[in-house]
Protein backbone atom coordinates (compact mmCIF):
# COMPACT_ATOMS: atom_id res chain seq x y z
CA UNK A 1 43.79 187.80 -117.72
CA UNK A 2 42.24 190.70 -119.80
CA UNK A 3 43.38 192.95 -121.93
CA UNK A 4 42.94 197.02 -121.72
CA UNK A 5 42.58 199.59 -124.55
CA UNK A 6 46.25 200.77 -124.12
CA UNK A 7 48.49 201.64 -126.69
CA UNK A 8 51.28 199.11 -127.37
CA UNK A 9 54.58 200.11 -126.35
CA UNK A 10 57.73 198.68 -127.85
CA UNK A 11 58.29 195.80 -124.93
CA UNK A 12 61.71 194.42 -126.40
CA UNK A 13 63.00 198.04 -127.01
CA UNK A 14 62.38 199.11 -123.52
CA UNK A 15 63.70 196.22 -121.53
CA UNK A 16 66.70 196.18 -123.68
CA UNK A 17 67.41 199.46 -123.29
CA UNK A 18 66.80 198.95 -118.97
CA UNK A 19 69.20 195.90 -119.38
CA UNK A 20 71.92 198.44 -120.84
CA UNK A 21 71.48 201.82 -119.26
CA UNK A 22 70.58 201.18 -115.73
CA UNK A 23 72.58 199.96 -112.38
CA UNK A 24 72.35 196.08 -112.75
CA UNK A 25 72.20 195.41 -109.18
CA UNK A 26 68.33 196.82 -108.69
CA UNK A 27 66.91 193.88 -111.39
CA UNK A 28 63.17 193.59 -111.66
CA UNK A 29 60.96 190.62 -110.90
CA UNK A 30 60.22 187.61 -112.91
CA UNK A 31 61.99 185.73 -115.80
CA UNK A 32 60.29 188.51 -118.40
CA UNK A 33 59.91 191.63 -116.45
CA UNK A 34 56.60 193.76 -116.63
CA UNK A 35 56.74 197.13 -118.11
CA UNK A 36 54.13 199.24 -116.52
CA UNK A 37 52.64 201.91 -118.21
CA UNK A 38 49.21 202.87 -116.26
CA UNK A 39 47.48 202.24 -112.67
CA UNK A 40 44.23 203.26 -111.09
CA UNK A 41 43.35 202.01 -107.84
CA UNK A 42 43.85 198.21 -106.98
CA UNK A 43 44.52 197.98 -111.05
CA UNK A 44 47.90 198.37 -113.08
CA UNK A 45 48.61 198.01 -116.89
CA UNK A 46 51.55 196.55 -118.95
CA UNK A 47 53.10 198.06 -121.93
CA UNK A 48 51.12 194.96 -123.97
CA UNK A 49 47.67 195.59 -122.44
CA UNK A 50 47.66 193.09 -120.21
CA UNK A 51 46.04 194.04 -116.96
CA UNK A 52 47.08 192.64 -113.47
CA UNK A 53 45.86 193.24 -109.61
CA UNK A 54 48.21 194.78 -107.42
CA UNK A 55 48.76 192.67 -104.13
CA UNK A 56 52.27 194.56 -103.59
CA UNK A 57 51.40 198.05 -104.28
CA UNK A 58 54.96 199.10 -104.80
CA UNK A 59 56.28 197.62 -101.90
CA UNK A 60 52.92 198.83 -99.76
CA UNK A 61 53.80 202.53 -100.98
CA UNK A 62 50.41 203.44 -103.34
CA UNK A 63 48.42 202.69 -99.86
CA UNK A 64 45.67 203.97 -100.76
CA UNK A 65 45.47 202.89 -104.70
CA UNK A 66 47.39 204.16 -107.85
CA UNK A 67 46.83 207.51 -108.54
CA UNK A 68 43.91 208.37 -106.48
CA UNK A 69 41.57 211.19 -107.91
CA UNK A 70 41.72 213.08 -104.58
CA UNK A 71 45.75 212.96 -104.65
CA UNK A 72 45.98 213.69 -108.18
CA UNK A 73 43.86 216.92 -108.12
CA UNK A 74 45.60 218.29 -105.41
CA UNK A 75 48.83 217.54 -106.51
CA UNK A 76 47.80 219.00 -110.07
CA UNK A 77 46.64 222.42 -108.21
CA UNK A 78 49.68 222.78 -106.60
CA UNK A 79 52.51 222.05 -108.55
CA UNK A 80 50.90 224.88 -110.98
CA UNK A 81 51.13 227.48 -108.33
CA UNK A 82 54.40 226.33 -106.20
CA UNK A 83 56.35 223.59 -106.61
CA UNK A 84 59.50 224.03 -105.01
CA UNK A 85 60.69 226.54 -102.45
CA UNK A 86 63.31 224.41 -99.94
CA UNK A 87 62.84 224.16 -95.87
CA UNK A 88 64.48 227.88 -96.10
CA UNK A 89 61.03 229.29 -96.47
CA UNK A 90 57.70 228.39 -94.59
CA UNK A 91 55.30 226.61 -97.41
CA UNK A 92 51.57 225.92 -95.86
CA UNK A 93 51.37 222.03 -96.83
CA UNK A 94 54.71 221.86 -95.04
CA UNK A 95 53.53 223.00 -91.21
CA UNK A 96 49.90 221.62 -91.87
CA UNK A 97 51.08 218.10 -92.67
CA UNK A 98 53.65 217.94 -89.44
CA UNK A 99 50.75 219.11 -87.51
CA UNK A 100 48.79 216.46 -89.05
CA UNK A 101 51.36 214.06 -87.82
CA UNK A 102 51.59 215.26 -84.61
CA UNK A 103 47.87 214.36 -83.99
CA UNK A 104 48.08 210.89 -85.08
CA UNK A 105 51.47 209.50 -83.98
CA UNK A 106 51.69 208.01 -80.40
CA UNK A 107 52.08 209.51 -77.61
CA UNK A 108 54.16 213.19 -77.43
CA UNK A 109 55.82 212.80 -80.83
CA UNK A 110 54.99 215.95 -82.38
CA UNK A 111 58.03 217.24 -83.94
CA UNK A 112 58.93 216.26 -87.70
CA UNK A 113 61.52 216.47 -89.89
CA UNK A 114 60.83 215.26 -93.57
CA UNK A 115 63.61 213.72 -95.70
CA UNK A 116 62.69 211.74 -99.30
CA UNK A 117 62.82 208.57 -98.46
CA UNK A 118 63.02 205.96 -95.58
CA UNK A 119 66.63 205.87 -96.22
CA UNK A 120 67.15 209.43 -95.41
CA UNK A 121 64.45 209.11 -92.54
CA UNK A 122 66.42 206.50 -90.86
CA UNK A 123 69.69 208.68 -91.00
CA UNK A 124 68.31 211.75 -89.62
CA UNK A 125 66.78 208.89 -86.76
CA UNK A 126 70.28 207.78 -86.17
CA UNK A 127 71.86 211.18 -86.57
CA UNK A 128 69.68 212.90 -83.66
CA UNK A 129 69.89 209.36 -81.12
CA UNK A 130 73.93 210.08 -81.06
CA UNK A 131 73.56 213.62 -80.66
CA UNK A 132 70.90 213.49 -77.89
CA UNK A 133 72.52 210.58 -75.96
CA UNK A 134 76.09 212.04 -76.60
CA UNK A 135 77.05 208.70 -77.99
CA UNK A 136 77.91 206.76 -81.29
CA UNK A 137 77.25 203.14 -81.07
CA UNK A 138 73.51 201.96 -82.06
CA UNK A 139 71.79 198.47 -81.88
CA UNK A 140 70.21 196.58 -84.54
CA UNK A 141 68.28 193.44 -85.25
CA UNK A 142 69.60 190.20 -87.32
CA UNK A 143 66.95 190.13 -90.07
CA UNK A 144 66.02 193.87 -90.31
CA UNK A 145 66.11 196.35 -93.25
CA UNK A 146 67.00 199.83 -93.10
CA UNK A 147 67.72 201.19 -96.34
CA UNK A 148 70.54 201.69 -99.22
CA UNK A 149 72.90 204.47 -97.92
CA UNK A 150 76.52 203.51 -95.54
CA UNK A 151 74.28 203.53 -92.62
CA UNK A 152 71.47 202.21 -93.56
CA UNK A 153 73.24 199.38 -94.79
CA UNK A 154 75.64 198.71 -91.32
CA UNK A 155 72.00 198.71 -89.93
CA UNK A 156 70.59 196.13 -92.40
CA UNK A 157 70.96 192.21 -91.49
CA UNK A 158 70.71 190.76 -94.65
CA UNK A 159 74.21 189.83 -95.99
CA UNK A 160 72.73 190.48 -99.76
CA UNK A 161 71.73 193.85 -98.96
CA UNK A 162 75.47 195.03 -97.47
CA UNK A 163 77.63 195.21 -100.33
CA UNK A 164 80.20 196.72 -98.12
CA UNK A 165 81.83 195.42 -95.29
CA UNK A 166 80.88 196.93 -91.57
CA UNK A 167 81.55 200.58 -91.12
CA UNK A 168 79.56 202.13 -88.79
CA UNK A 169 79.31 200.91 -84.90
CA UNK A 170 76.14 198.95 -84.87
CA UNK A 171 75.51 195.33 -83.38
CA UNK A 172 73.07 193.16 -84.27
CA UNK A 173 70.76 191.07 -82.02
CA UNK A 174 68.51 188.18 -82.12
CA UNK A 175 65.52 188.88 -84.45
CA UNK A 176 61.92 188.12 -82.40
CA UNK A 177 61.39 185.43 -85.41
CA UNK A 178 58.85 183.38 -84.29
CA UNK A 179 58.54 180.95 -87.18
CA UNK A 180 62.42 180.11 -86.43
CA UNK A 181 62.93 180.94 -82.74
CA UNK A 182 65.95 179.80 -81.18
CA UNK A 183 64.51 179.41 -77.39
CA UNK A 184 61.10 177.41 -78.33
CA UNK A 185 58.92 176.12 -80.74
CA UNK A 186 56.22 177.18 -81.32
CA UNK A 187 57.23 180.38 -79.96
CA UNK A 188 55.44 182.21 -76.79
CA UNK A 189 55.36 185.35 -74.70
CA UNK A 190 57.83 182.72 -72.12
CA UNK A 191 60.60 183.71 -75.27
CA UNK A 192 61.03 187.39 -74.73
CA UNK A 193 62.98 187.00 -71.12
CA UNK A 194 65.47 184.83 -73.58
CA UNK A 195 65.44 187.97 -76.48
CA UNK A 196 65.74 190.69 -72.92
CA UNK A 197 69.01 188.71 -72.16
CA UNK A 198 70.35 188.43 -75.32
CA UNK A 199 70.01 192.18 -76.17
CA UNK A 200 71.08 192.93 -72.70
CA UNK A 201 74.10 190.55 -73.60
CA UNK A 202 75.01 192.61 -76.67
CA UNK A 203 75.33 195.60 -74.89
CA UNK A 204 77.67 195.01 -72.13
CA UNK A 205 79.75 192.58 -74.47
CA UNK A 206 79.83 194.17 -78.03
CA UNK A 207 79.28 197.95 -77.19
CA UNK A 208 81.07 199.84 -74.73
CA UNK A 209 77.97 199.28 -72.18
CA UNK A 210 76.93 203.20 -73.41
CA UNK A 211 74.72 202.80 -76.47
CA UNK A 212 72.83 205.72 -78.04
CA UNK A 213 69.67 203.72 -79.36
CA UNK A 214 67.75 200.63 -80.58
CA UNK A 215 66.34 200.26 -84.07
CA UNK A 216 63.93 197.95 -84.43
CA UNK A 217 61.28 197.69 -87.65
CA UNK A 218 58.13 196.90 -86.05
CA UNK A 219 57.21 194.00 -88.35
CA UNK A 220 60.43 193.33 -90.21
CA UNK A 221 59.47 193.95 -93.61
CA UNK A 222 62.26 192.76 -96.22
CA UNK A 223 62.18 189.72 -93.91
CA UNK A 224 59.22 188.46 -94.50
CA UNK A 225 56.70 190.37 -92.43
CA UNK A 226 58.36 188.69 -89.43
CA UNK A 227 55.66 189.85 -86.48
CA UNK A 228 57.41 189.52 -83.13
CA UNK A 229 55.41 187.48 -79.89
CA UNK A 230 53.66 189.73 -77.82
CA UNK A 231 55.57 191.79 -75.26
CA UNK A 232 59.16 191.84 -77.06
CA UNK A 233 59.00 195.62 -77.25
CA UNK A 234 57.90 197.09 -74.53
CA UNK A 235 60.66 194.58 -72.70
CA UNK A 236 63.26 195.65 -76.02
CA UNK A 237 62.17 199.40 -75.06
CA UNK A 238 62.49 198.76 -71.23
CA UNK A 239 66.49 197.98 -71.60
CA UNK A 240 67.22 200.38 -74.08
CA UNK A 241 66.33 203.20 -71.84
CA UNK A 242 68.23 201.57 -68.37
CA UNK A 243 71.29 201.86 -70.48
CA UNK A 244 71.00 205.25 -71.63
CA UNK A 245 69.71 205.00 -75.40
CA UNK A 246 66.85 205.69 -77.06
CA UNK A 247 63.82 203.71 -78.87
CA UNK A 248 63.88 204.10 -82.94
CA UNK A 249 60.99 202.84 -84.12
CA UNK A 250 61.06 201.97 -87.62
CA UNK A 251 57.20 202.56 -89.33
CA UNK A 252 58.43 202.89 -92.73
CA UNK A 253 56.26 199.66 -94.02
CA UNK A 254 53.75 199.01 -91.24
CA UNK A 255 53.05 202.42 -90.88
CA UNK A 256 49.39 204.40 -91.35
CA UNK A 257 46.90 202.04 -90.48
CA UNK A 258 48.44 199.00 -92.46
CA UNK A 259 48.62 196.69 -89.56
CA UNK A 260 44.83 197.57 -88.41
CA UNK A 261 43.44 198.76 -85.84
CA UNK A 262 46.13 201.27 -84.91
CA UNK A 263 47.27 204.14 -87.39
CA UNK A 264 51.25 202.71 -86.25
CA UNK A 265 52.38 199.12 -85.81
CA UNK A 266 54.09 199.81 -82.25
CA UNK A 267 50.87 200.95 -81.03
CA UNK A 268 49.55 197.22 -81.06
CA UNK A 269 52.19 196.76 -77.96
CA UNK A 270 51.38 199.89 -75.81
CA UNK A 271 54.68 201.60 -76.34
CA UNK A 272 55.81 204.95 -77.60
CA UNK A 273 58.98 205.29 -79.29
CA UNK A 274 61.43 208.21 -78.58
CA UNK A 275 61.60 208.50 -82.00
CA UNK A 276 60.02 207.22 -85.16
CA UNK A 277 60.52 206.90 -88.88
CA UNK A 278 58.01 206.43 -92.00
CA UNK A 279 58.02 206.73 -95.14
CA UNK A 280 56.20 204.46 -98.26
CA UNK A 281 52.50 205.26 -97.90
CA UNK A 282 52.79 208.38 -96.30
CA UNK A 283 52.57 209.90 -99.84
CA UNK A 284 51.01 207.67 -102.73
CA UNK A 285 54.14 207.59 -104.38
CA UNK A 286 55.46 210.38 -103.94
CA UNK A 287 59.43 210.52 -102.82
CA UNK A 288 58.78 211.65 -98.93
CA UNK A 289 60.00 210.32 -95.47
CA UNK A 290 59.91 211.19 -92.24
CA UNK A 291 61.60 211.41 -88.61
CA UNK A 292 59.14 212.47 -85.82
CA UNK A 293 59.84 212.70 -82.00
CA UNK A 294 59.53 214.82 -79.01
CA UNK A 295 60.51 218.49 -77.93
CA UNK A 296 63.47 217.73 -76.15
CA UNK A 297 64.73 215.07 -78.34
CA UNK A 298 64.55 217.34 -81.52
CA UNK A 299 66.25 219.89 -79.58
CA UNK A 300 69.11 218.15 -79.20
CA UNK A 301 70.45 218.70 -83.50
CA UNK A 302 73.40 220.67 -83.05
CA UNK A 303 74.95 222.57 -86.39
CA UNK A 304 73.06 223.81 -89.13
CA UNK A 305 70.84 221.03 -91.80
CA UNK A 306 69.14 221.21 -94.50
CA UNK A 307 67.24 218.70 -96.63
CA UNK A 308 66.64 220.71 -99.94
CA UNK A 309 63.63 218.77 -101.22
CA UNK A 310 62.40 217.07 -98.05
CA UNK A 311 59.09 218.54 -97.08
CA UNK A 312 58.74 220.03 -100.47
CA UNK A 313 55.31 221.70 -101.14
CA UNK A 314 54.42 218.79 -103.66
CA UNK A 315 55.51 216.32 -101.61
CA UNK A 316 53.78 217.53 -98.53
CA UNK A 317 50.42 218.28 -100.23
CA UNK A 318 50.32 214.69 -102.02
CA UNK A 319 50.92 213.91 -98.07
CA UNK A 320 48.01 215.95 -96.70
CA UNK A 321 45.71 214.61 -99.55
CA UNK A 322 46.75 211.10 -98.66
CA UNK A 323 46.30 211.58 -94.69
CA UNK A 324 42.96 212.75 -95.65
CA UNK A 325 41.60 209.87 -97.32
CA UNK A 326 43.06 207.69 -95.18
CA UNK A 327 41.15 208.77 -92.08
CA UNK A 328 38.17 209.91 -93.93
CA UNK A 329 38.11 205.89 -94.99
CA UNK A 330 39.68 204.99 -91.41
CA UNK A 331 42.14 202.61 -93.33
CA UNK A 332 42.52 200.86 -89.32
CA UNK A 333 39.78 199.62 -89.42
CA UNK A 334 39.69 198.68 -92.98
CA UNK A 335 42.94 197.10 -92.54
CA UNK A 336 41.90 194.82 -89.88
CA UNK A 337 38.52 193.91 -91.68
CA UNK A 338 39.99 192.91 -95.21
CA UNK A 339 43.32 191.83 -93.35
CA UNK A 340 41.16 189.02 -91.64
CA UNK A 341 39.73 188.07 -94.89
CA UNK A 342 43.21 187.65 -96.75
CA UNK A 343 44.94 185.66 -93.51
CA UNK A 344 41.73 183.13 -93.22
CA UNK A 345 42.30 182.70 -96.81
CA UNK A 346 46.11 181.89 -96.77
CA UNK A 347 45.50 179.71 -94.10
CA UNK A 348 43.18 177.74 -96.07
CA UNK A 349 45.93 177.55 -98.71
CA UNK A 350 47.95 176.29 -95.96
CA UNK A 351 46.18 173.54 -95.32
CA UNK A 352 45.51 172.49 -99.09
CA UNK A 353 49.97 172.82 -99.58
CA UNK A 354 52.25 171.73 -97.27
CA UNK A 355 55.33 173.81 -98.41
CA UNK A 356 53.68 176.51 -96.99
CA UNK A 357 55.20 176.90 -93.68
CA UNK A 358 54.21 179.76 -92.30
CA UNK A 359 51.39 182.36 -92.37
CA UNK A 360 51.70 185.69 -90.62
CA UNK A 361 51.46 189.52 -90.77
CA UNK A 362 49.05 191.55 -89.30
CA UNK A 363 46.17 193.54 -91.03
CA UNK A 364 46.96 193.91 -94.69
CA UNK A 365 50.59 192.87 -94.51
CA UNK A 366 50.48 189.70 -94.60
CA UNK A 367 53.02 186.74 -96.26
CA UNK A 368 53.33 182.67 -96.84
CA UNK A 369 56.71 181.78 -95.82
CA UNK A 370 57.54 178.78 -98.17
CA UNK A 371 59.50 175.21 -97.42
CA UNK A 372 60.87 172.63 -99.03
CA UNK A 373 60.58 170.09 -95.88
CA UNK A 374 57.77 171.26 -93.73
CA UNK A 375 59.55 169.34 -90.41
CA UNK A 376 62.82 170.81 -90.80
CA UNK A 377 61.30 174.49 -91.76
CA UNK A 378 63.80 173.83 -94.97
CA UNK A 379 63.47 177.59 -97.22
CA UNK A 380 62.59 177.52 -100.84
CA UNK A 381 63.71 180.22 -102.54
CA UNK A 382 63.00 178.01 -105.48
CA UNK A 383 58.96 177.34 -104.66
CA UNK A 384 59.05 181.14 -104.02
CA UNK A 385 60.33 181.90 -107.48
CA UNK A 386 57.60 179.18 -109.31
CA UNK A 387 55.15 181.31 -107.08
CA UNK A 388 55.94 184.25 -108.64
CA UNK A 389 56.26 183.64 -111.76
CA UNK A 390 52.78 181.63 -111.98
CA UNK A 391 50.88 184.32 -109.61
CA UNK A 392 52.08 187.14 -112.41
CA UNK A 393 50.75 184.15 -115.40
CA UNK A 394 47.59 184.60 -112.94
CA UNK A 395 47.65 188.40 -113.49
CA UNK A 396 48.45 189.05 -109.48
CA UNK A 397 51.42 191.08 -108.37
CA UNK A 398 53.03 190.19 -105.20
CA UNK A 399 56.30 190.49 -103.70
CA UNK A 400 58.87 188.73 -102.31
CA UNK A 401 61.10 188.25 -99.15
CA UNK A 402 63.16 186.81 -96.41
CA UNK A 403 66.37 185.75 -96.26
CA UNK A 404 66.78 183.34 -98.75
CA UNK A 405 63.84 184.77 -100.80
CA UNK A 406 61.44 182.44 -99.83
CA UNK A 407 58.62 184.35 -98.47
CA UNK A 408 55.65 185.84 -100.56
CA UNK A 409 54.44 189.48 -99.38
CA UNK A 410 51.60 191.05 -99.42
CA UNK A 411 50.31 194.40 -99.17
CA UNK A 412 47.24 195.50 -101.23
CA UNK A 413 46.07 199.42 -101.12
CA UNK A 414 44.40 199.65 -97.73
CA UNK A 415 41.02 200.53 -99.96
CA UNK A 416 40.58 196.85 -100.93
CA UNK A 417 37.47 195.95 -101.19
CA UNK A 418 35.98 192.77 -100.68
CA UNK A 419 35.50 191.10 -103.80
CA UNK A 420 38.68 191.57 -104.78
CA UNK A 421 40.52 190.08 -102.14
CA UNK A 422 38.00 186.86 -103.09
CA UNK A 423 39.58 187.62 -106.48
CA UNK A 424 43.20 188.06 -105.14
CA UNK A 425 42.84 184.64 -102.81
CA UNK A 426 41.13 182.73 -106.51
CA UNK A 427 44.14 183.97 -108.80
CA UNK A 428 46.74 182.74 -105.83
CA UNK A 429 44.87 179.24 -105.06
CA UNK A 430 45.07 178.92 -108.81
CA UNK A 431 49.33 179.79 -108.64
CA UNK A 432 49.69 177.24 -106.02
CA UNK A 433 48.00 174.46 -107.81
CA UNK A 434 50.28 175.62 -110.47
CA UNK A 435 53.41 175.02 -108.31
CA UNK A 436 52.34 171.95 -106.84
CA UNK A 437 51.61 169.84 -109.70
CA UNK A 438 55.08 171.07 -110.70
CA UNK A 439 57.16 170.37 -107.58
């Protein structure tokens, strides 16, 4: 690991200070957390010099690299000459970007409402479903994430991330997992008639039989990059609709090319969503989310709203200068390129560590789901901890996930090149060599 010109903070001082003053229940990662003081591009600094590649990119949100010059510039004009007006006045970067939207999203999905994170995304989603469908109760998957507020939370299956008890009419149904399907293993397209009945189960057992909508991520993210078997959707999307509700498609991680190929993950199985939400890349950082459907769907808000800084013009220009990078690069296409060159080199960790159990993702979301007892699919939150901790001695920041914490994410900026994915794939062979002769 190198060492930049940067001046030295006081480390001790700081995380001291983080221990004392902030919530304790958002801790960072590793034994001794990082301080970071300075990114650019695929690079980020510590508050002791120390340099490190970023493989997590704030939970895939700097998608196109820390502070890119494009975003930077534009974001510099504009907060000088407006900076905040609210949704109670028409700003330009406001219309342009939910025209921009419009143009790439799936489909007829070309009306947007922008919130300032995921979180408030996915409310406004669920908000609109009930009011459309004239109905309250919503459906869920076991293993999904949907963000920190009441609702999000009720949505969430992940006991660790509900610190409340249930609230809020929503059911949860199988997760399309298929490193741990309950129907078959390995797992097949011959699986989704099993996942049909189960969520067709859930409705006319758990729900009054009259559900407004079903939110699915389309790789579930907090999970582990979960990536369900071909056809689950459009046979997820299919029942939905025969009982009345409506398709929320959750984009908030996989969304803007990440996934390759397609600038949405859902488009990889042919179906539009009646509504969708994003968030993370969609602005390099900046606090911005987004719920976009169609005409009559958006119609359907009854009473006034307001979302005071959603949309705001700083927000929405960092947006714009984002979008346009990412299609002047076509990050797709990118994605799938340098995604194939990070999965055929996880595999071939695979096969060099056998408490690797699983390898999946698609594009440049991609993780190593990690066992203690490759047979029994055992997790090990504990191998996934040693990983961590010896990827960061490595000077490579990943993330982690799944239930029991015992996946590794990741997610590099969708401008990747290369050579340093070769460098990414040397620094992790070089963790898990670490682990091993430790386990």
């Amino acid at each position: 690991m190198t060492t930049a010109n940067t001046t030295n903070t006081n480390t001790p001082e700081i995380l001291a200070d983080q221990e004392q003053f902030l919530f304790p229940c958002a801790p960072p990662y590793y034994d001794e957390p990082i301080v970071l003081v300075e990114g650019n591009g695929m690079d980020v600094v510590d508050s002791e010099g120390r340099e490190y590649l970023d493989f997590f990119s704030g939970i895939l949100t700097t998608g196109i690299g820390h502070c890119h010059p494009e975003v930077v510039e534009r974001v510099r004009a504009q907060i000088g000459r407006l900076g905040h007006t609210s949704t109670l006045y028409v700003t330009e970067p406001h219309v342009a970007y939910a025209k921009r939207l419009a143009q790439i999203t799936p489909g007829d999905l070309n009306r947007s409402f922008f919130t300032n994170s995921g979180t408030e995304a996915v409310e406004t989603a669920v908000m609109l479903a009930c009011m459309y469908t004239g109905r309250s109760e919503i459906i869920a998957l076991r293993h999904g994430y949907s963000g920190r507020s009441t609702l999000a939370t009720n949505l969430t299956g992940h006991a660790a991330w509900r610190p409340l008890p249930s609230s809020i009419p929503v059911k949860h149904v199988l997760a399309p997992y298929p490193y741990r399907c309950p129907f078959k293993s390995p797992c097949d397209e011959s699986c989704i008639d099993a996942f049909g009945r189960d969520l067709e189960d859930a409705i006319l057992t758990t729900t009054n039989g009259k559900p407004a909508a079903f939110m699915a991520e389309t790789i579930l993210g907090v999970a582990g990059y979960v990536v369900p078997p071909p056809g689950y959707f459009q046979r997820a999307a299919d029942i939905i609709r025969q009982y009345g509700g409506v398709f929320i498609c959750d984009e908030v991680q996989a969304g803007f090319g990440r996934t390759g190929g397609k600038w949405f993950g859902i488009e990889h199985w042919d179906v539009v969503p009646d509504i969708m939400v994003m968030a993370k890349a969609i602005a390099s950082g900046f606090p911005m989310g987004a719920t976009v459907t169609r005409d009559d769907i958006a119609a359907a808000w009854s009473g006034k709203t307001i979302s005071t800084f959603g949309g705001n013009p700083i927000a929405t220009t960092a947006a714009l200068a984002t979008s346009d990078v990412m299609i002047r690069e076509d990050v797709p296409t990118r994605s799938a390129e340098r995604g194939a060159q990070l999965r055929a080199g996880l595999e071939a960790l695979q096969r060099q560590h056998s408490w690797i159990g699983d390898v999946r993702g698609m594009g440049l979301m991609q993780a190593l789901e990690l066992v203690d007892d490759a047979k029994q699919k055992t997790p090990s939150p504990t191998k996934a901890r040693a990983l961590m901790e010896a990827t960061k001695q490595q000077g490579l920041l990943v993330g982690v996930g799944g239930l029991h914490g015992q996946t590794i994410r990741f997610g590099p900026s969708m401008l990747v090149m290369e050579a340093q994915v070769d460098n990414a794939l040397n620094r992790l062979a070089a963790a898990c060599d670490a682990v091993s002769r430790t386990s």
